[in-house]
PDB file of N, CA and C in Angstrom:
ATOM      1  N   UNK A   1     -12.110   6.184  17.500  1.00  0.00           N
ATOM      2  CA  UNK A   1     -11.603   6.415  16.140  1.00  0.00           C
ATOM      3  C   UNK A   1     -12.694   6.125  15.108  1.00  0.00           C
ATOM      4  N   UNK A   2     -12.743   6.913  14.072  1.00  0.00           N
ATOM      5  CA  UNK A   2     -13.671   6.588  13.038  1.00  0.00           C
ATOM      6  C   UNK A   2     -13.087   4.777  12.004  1.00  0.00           C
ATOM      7  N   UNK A   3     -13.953   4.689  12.388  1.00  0.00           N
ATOM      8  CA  UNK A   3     -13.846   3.013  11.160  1.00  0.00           C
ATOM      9  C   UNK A   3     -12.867   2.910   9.733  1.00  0.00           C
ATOM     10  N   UNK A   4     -13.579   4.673   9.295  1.00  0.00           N
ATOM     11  CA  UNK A   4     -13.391   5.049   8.301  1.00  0.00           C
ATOM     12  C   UNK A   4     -11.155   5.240   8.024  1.00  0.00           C
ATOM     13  N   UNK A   5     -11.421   5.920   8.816  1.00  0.00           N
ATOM     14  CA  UNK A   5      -9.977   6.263   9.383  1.00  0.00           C
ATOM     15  C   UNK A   5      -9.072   5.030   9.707  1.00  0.00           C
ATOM     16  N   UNK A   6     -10.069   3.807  10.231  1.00  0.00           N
ATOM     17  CA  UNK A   6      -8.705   3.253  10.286  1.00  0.00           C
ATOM     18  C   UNK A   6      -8.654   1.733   9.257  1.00  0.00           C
ATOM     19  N   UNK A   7     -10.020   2.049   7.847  1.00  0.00           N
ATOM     20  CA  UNK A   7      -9.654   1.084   7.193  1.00  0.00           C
ATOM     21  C   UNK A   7      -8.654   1.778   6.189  1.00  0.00           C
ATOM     22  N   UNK A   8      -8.726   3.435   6.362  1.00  0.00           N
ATOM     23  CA  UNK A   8      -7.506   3.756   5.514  1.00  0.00           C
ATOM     24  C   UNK A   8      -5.905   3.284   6.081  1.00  0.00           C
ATOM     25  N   UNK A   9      -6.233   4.011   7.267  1.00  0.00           N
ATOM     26  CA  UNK A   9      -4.503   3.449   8.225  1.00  0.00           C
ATOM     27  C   UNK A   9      -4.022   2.008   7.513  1.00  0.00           C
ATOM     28  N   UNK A  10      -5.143   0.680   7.378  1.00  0.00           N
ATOM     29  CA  UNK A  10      -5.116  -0.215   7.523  1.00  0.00           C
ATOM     30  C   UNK A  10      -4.392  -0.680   5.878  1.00  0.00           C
ATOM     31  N   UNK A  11      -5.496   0.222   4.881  1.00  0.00           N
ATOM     32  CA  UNK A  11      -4.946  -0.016   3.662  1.00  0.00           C
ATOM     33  C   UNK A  11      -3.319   0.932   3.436  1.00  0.00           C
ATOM     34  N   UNK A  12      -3.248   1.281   3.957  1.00  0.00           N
ATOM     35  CA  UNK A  12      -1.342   2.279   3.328  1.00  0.00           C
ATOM     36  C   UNK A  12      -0.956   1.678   4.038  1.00  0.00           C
ATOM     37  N   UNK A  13      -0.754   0.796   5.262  1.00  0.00           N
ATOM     38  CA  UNK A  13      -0.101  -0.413   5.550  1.00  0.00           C
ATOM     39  C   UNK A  13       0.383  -1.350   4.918  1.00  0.00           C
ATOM     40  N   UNK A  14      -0.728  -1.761   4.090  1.00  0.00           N
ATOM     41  CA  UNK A  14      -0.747  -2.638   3.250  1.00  0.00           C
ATOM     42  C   UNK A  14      -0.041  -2.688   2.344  1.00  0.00           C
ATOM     43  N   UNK A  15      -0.309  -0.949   2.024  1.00  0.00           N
ATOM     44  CA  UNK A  15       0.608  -0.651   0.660  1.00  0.00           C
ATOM     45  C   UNK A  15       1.846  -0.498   0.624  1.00  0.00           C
ATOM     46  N   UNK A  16       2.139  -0.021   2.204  1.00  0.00           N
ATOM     47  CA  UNK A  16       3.531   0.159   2.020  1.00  0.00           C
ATOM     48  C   UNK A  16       4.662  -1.441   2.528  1.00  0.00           C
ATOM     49  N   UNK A  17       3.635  -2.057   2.722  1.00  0.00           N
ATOM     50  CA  UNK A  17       4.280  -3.277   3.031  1.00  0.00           C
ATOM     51  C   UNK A  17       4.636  -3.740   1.485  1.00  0.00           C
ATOM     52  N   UNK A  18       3.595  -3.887   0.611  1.00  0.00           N
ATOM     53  CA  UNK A  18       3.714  -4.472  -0.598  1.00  0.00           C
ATOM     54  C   UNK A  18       4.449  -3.639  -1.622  1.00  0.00           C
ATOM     55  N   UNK A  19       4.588  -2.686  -1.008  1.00  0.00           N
ATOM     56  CA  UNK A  19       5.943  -1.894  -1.667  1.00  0.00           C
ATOM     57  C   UNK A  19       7.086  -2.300  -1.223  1.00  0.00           C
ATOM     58  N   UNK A  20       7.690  -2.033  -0.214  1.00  0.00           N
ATOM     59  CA  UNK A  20       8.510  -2.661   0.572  1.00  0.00           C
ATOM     60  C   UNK A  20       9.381  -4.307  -0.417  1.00  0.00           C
ATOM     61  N   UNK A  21       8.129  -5.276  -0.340  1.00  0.00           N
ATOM     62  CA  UNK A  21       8.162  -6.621  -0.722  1.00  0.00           C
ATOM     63  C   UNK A  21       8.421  -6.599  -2.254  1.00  0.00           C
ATOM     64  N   UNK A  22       7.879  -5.054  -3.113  1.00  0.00           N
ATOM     65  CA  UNK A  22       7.630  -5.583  -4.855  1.00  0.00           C
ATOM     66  C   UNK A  22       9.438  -4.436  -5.444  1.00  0.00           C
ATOM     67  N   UNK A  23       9.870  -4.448  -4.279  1.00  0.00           N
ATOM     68  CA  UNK A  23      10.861  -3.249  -4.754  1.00  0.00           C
ATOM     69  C   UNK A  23      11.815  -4.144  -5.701  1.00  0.00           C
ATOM     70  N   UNK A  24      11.973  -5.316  -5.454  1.00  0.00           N
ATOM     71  CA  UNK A  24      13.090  -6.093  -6.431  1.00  0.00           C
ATOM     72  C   UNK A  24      12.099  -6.201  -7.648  1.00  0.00           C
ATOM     73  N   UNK A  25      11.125  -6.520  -7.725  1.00  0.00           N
ATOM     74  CA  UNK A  25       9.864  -7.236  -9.034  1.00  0.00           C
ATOM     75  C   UNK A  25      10.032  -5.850 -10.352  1.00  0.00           C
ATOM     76  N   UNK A  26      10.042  -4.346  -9.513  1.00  0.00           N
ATOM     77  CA  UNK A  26       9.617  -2.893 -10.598  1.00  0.00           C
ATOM     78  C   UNK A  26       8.266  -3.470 -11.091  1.00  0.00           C
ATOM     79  N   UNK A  27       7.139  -3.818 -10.546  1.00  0.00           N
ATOM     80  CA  UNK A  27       6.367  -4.123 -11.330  1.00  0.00           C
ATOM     81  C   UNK A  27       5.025  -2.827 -10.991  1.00  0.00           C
ATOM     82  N   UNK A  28       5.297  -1.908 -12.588  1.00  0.00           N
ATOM     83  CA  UNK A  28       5.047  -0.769 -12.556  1.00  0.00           C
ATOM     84  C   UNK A  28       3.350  -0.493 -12.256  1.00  0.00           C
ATOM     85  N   UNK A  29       2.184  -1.389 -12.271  1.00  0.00           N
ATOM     86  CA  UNK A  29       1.365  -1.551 -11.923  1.00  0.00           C
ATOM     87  C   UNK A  29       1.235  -1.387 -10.377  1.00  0.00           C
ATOM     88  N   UNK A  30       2.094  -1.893  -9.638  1.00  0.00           N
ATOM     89  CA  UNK A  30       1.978  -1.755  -8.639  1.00  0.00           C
ATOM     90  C   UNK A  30       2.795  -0.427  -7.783  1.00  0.00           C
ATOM     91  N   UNK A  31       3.153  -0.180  -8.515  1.00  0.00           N
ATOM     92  CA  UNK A  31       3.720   1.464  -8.315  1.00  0.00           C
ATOM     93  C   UNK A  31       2.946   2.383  -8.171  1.00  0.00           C
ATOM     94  N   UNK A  32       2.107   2.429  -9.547  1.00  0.00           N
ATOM     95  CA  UNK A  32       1.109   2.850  -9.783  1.00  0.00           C
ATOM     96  C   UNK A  32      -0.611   3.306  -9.040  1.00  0.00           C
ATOM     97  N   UNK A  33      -0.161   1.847  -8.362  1.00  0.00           N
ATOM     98  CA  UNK A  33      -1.420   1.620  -7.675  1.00  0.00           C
ATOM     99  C   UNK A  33      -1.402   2.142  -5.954  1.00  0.00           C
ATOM    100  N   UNK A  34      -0.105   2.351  -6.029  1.00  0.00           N
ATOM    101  CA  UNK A  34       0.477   2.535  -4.445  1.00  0.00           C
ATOM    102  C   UNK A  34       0.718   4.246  -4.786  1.00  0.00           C
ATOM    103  N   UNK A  35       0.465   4.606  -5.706  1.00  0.00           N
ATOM    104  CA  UNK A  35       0.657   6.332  -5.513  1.00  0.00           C
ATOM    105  C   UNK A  35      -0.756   7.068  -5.470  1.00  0.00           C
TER     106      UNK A  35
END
């Protein structure tokens, strides 16, 4: 696998975890940052 490829996999993990976690907060920055 490219490196590249899986520090992306690694980051929308991330993001969608911390979406997941900020869904009660609406804190629109982080909405933002996850689209």
């Amino acid at each position: 696998m490219n490196s590249r490829i899986d520090d992306n996999l690694a980051r929308a993990e991330a993001l969608v975890e911390s979406a997941e976690r900020g869904k009660d907060s609406r804190d629109p920055e982080i909405l933002r940052a996850a689209l």
